[in-house]
Protein backbone atom coordinates (compact mmCIF):
# COMPACT_ATOMS: atom_id res chain seq x y z
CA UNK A 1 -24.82 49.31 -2.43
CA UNK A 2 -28.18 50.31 -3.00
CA UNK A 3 -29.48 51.36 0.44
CA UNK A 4 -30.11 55.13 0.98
CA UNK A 5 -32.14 57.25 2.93
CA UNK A 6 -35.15 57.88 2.69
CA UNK A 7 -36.05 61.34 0.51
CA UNK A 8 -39.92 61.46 2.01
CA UNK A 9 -39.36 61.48 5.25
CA UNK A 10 -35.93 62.43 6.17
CA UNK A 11 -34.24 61.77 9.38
CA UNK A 12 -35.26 64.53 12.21
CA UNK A 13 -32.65 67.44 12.19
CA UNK A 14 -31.41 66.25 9.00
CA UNK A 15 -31.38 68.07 5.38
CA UNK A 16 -33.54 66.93 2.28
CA UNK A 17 -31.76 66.19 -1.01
CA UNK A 18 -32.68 69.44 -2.04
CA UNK A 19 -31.15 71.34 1.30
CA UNK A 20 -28.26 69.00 1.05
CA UNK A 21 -27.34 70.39 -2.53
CA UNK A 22 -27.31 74.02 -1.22
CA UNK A 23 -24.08 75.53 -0.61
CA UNK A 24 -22.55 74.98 2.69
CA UNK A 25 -21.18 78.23 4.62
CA UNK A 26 -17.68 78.64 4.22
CA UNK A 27 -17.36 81.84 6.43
CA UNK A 28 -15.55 81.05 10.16
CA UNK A 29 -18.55 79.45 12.24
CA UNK A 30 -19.67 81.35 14.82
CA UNK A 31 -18.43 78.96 17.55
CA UNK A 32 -15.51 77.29 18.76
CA UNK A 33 -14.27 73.44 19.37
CA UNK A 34 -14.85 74.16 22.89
CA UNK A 35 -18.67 75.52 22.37
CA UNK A 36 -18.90 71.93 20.36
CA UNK A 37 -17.24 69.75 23.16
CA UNK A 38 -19.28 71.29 25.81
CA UNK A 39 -22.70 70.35 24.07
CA UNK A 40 -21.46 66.76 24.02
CA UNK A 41 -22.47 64.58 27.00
CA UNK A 42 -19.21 63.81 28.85
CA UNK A 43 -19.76 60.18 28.41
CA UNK A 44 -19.84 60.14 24.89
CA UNK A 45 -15.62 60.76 25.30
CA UNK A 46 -15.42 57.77 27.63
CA UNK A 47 -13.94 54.40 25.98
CA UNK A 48 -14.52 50.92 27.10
CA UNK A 49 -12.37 48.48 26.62
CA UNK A 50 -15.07 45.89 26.76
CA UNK A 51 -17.56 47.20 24.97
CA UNK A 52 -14.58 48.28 22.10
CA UNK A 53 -13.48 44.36 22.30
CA UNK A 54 -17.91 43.28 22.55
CA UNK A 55 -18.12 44.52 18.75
CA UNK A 56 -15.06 43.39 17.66
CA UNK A 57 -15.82 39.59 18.70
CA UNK A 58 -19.63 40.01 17.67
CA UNK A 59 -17.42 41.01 14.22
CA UNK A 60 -15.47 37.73 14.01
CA UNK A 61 -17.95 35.53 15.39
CA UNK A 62 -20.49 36.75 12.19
CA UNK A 63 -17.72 36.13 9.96
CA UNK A 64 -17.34 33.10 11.21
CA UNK A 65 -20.54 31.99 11.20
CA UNK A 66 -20.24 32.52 7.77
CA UNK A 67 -17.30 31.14 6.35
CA UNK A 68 -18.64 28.08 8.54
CA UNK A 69 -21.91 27.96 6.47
CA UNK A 70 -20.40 28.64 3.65
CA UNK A 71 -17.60 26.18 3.76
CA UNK A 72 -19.85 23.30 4.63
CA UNK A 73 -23.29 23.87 2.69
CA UNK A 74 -22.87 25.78 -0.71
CA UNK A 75 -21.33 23.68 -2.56
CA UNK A 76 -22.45 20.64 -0.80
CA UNK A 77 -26.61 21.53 -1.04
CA UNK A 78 -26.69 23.97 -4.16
CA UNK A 79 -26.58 22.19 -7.45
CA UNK A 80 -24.25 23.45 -9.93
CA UNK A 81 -24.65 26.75 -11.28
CA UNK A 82 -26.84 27.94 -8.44
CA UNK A 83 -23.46 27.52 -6.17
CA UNK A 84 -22.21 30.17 -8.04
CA UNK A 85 -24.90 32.68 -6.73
CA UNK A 86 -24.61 31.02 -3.26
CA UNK A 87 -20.42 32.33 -3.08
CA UNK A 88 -21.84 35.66 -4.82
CA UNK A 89 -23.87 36.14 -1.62
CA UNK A 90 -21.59 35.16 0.90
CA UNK A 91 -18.87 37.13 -0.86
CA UNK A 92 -20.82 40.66 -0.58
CA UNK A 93 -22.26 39.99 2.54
CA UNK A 94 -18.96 38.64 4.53
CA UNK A 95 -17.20 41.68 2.67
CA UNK A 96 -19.61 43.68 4.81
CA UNK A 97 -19.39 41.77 7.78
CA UNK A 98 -15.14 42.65 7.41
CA UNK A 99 -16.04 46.27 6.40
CA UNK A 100 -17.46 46.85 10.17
CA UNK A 101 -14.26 44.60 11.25
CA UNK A 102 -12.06 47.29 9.37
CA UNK A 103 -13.91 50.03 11.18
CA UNK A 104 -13.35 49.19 14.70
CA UNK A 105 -9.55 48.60 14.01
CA UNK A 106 -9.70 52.08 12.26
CA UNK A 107 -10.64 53.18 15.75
CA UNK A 108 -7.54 52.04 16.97
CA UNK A 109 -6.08 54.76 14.37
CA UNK A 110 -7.59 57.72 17.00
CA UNK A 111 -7.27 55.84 19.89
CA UNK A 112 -10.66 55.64 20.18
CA UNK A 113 -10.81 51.84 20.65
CA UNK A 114 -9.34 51.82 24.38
CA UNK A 115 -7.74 54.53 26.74
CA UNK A 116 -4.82 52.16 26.09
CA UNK A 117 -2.05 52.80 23.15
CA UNK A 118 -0.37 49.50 23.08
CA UNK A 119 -3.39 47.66 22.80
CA UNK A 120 -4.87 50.06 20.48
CA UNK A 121 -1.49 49.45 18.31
CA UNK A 122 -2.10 45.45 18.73
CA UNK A 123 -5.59 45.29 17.85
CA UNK A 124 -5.15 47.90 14.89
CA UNK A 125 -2.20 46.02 13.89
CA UNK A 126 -3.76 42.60 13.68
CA UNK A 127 -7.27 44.04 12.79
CA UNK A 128 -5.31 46.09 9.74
CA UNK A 129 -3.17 43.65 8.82
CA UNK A 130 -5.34 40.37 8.55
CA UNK A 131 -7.42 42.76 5.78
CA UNK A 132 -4.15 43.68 3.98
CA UNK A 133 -3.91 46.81 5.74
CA UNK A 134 -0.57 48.25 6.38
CA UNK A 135 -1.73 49.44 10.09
CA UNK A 136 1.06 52.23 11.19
CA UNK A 137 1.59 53.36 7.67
CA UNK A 138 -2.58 54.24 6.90
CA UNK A 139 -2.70 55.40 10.89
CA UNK A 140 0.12 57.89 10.10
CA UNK A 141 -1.20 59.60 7.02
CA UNK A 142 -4.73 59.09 8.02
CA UNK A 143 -4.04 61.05 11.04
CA UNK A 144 -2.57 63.70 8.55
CA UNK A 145 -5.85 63.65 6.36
CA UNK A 146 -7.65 64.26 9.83
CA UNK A 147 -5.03 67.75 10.56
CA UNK A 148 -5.60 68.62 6.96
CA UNK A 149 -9.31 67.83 5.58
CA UNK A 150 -10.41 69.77 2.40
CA UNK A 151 -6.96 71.69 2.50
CA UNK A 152 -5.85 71.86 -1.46
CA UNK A 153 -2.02 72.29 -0.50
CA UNK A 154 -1.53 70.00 2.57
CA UNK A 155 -4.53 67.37 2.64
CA UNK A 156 -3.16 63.95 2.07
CA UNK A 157 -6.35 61.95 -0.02
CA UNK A 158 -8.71 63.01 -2.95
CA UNK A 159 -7.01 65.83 -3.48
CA UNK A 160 -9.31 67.22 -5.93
CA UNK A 161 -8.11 69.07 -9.66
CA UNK A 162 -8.20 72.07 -10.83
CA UNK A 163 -9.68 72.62 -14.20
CA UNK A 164 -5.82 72.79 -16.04
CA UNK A 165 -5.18 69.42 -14.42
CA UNK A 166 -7.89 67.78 -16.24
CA UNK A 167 -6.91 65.10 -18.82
CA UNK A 168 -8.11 64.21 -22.36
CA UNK A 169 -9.33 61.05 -20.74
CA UNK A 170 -11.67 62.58 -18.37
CA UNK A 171 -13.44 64.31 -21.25
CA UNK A 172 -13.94 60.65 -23.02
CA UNK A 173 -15.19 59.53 -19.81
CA UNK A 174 -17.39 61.97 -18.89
CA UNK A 175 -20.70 60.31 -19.94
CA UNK A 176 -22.82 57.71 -18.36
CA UNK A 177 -21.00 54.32 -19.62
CA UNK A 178 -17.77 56.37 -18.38
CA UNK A 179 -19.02 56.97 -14.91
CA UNK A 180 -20.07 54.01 -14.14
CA UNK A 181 -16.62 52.43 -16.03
CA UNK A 182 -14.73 55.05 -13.55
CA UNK A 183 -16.76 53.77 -10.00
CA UNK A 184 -15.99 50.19 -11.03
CA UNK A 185 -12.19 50.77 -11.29
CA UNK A 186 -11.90 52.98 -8.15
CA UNK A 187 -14.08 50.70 -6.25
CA UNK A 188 -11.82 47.69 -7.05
CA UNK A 189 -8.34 48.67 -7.13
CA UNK A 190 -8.37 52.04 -5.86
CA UNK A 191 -7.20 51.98 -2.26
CA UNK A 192 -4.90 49.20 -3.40
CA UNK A 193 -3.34 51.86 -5.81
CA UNK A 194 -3.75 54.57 -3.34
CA UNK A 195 -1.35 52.36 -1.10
CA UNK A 196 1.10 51.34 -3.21
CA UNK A 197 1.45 54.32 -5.66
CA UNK A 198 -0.31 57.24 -4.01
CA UNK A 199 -3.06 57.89 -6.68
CA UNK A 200 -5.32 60.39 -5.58
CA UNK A 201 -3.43 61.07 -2.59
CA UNK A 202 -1.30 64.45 -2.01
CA UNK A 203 1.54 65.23 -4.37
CA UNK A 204 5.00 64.58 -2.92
CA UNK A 205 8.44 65.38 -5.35
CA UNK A 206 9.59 61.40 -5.17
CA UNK A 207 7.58 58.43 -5.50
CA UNK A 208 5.48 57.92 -2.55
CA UNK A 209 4.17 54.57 -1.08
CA UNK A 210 2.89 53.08 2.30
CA UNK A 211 5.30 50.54 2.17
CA UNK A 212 8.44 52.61 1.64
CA UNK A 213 9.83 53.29 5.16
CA UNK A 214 11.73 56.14 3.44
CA UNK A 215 8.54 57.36 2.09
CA UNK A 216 7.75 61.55 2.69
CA UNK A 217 5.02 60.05 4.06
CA UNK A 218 6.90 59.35 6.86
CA UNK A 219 9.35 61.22 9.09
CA UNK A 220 12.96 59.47 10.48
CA UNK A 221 11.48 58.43 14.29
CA UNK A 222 7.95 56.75 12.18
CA UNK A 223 10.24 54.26 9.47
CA UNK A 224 10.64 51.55 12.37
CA UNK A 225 7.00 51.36 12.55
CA UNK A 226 6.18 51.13 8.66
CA UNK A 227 8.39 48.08 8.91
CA UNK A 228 6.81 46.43 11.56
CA UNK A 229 3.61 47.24 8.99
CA UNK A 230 5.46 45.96 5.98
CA UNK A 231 6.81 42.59 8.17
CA UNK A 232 2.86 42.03 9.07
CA UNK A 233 1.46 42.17 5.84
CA UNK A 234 4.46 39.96 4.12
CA UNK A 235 3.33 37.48 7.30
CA UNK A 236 -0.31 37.83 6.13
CA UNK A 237 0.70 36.89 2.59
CA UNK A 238 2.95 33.97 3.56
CA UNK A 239 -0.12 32.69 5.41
CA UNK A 240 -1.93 33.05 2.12
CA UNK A 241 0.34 32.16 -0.10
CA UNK A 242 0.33 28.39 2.00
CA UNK A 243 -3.20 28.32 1.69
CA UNK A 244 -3.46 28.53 -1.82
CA UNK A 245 -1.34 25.72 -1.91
CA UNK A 246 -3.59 24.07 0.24
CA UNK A 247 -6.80 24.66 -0.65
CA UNK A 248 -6.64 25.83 -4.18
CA UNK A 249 -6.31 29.63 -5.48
CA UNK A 250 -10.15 29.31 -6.45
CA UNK A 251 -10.77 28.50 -2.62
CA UNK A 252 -9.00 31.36 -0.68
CA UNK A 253 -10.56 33.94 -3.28
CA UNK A 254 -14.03 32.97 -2.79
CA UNK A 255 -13.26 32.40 0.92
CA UNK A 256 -10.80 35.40 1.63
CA UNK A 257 -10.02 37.60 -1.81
CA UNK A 258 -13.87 38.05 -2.88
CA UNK A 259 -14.69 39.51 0.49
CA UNK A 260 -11.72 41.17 0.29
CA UNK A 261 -12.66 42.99 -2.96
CA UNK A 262 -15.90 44.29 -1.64
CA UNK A 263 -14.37 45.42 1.88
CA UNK A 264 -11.92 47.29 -0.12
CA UNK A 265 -15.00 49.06 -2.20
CA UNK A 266 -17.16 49.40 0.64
CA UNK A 267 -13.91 51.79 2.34
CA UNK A 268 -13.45 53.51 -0.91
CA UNK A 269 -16.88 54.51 -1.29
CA UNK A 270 -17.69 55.56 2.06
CA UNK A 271 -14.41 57.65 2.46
CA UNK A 272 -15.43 59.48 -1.33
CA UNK A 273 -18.78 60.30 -0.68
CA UNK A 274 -18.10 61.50 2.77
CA UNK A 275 -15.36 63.66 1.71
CA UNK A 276 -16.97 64.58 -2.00
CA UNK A 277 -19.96 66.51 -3.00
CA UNK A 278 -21.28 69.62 -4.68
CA UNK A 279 -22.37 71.67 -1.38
CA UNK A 280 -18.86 71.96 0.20
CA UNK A 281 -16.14 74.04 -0.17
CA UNK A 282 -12.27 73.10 -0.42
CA UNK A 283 -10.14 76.46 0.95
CA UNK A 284 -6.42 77.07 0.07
CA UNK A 285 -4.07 78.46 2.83
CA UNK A 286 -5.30 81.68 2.79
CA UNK A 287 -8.81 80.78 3.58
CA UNK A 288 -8.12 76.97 5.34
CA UNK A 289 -8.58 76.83 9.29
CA UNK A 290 -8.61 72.86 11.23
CA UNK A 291 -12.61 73.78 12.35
CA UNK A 292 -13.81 74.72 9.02
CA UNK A 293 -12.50 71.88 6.81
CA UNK A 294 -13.34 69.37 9.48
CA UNK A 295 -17.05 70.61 8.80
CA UNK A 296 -16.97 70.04 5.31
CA UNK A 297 -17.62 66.20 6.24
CA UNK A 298 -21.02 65.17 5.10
CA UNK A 299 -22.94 62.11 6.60
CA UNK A 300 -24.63 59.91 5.08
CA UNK A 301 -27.12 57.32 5.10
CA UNK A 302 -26.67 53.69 4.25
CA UNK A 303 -29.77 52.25 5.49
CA UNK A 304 -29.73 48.87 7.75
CA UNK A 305 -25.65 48.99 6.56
CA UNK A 306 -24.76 51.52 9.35
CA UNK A 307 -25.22 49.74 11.76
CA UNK A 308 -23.16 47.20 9.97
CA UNK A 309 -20.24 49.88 9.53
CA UNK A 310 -20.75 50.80 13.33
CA UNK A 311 -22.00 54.50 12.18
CA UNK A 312 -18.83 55.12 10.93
CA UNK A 313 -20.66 56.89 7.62
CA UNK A 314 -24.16 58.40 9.20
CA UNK A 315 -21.28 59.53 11.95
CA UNK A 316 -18.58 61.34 10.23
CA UNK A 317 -19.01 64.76 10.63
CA UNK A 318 -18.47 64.49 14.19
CA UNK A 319 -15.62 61.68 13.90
CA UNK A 320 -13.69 64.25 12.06
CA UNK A 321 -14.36 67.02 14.64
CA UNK A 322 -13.74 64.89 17.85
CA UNK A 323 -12.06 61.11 16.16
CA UNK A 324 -11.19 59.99 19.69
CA UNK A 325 -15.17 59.63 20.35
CA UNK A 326 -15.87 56.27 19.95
CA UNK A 327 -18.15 54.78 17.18
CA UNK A 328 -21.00 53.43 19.84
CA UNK A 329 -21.47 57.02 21.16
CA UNK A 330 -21.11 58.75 17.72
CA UNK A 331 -24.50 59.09 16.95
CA UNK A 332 -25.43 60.27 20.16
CA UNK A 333 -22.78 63.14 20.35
CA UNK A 334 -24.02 64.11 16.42
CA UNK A 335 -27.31 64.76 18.15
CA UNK A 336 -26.12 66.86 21.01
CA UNK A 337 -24.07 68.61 18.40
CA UNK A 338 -26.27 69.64 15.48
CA UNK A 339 -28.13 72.59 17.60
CA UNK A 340 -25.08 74.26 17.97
CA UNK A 341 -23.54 73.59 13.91
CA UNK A 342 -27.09 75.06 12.88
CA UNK A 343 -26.13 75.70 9.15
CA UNK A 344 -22.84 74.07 9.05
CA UNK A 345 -23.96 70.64 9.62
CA UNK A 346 -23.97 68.90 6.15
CA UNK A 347 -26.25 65.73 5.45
CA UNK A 348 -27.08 64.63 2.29
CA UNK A 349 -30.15 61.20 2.47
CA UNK A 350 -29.77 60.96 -0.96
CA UNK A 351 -30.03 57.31 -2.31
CA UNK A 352 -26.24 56.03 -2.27
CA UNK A 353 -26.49 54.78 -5.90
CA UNK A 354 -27.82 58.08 -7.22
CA UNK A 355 -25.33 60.04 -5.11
CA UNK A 356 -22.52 57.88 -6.44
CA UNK A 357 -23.71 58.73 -10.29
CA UNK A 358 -24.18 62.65 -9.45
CA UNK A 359 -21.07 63.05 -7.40
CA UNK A 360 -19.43 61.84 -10.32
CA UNK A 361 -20.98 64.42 -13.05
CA UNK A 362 -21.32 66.72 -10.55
CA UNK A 363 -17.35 67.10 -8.77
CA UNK A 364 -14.90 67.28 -11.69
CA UNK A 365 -12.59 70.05 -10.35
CA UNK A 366 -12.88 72.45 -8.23
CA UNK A 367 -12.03 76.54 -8.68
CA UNK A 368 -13.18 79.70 -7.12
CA UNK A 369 -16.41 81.39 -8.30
CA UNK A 370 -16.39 84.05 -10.66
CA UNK A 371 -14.57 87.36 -9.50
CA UNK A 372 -14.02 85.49 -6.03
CA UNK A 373 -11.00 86.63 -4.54
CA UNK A 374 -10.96 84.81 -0.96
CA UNK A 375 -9.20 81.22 -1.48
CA UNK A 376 -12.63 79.39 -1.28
CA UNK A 377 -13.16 76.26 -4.49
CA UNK A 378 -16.31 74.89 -5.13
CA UNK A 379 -16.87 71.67 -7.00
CA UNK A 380 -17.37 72.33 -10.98
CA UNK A 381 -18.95 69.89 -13.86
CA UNK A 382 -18.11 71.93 -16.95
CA UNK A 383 -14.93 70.44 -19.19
């Protein structure tokens, strides 16, 4: 997790640390979606199904490759304890390997994998599934997180509080040990939690879940498909559930659940710090248009890991403007785009270990400045 950018010599068009902490404009932009699509190069909005299906394969075959290696030479050529650090390694670097996996069946989420819907559905299904993703239930109120970003009353994930919301807890935790106490929970359980329970996601009257069909997640016409979720990932857990009892519990989590883990982490922390930091606003429905909280996305740099995560972090500002673009052409259209933002493109090349440790001192809650009367929040530290 320690790749970053590079503060010295900054990718061209792209902000500094220091530019990157300067508030973003919140005012309407100046242009439209249209001025935006027509800077793009028309191919950049052109999907192929082969080349989609080229990095999925190229995907599996790595992770392959290394459950092969690991299967058959750690603990047959590394002495005991150093097998210990041999599983470490493949465990963080097949949970990246499955982190780029998870990416190109979130393109089947926007349709972006293929100009076809059932095979988008299939491929996201198995894609989603096989990683203990329920596939129509996260495409539904992902999509809805897309319609809604930085929206306080309608946007459906890290929903951020307001200073009256804050607990006692926060206060206790709001030191260095704490921090880094607080990443290490999210990082592990969070998007399990965020699944199953809702935390951090928008606040419904009833208990809210992915895997409730009846959820108000969900409306009457989408329940048959959060079954057919539900029914895949019960078929992904019978599957493990009979490999445990073939191979050992100790096996499948090194092999499956350690990978796993960091996959899970990897998602959390990309979606937090792309959607989370000091320089962008959060509007309420007075102030909140589609254009302007789509451009409170901020890319970021992971080093040699985005190509890993097929761009999907160094990417995002345009995958929330135009999500059908697919990931192979999203750096390209990000280039074509950025004369046009101007101002309202937000980059921040800040190491990703130091951004994780100021985004969490830095973004508490949010509120409006001092005598502010337009429904515009900024991020605030003070509690």
């Amino acid at each position: 997790m320690g790749a970053g950018g590079r503060m010295s010599d900054p990718p061209k068009g792209k902000k500094t640390e220091t530019e990157a902490l300067r508030r973003a404009p919140h005012e309407k932009p100046p242009f439209t979606i249209g001025d935006l699509k027509k800077a793009i190069p028309a191919h950049c909005f052109e999907k192929s199904l082969i080349t989609s299906f080229r990095y999925l394969i190229q995907d599996l075959l790595m992770a392959y490759a290394l459950y092969y290696v690991a299967t058959n030479y750690i603990d047959q050529y590394l002495p005991h304890p150093i097998n210990y650090l041999g599983w470490a390694v493949y465990i963080a670097v097949q949970g990246c390997v499955l982190t780029g996996a998870w990416v190109v069946g979130h393109e089947c989420d926007h349709d972006a994998f293929s100009d076809y819907g059932w095979i988008n559905d299939l491929v996201g299904l198995i894609v989603h599934s096989s990683l203990m993703v329920p596939y129509f239930s996260w495409k539904i109120s992902h999509r809805r997180h897309h319609a809604n970003t930085q929206s306080l009353e309608n946007d459906e994930v890290y929903v951020p509080r307001f200073k009256s919301n804050i607990r006692n807890y926060y206060k206790i935790l709001n030191n260095p040990p704490g921090r880094v106490l607080v990443w290490v929970t999210t990082l592990l359980i969070g998007f399990p939690l965020y699944l199953m329970f809702n935390v951090s996601g928008h606040k419904y009257e009833r208990w809210t879940s992915h895997y409730d069909p009846h959820s108000p997640l969900y409306t009457e016409r989408e329940r048959k498909q959060i079954i057919v979720s539900d029914l895949a990932i019960l078929a992904v857990i019978y599957g493990l559930y009979n490999l445990v009892l073939a191979k050992g519990f100790v096996w499948v989590f090194c092999v499956y659940g350690g990978p796993l883990l960091v996959v899970n982490g990897w998602f959390t922390l990309i979606t937090i710090l792309n959607h989370t930091h000091p320089s962008v606003p959060y509007y309420d429905s007075t102030e909140w248009d589609w254009l302007r909280g789509a451009l409170c996305t901020v890319d970021r740099d992971y080093g040699i890991l985005n190509k890993v995560f097929h761009n999907v972090c160094n990417a995002h500002v345009c995958h929330h403007i135009f999500s059908m673009i697919p990931h192979y052409h999203g750096l390209e259209a990000t280039e074509a785009m950025k004369p046009v933002l101007g101002d309202y493109y937000q980059y921040d090349g800040t190491p990703i270990l130091k951004a994780m440790y100021r985004e969490m001192k830095e973004c508490i809650y949010v509120e409006k400045d001092e005598g502010e009367t337009k429904g515009v929040y900024w991020y605030r530290k003070d509690i």
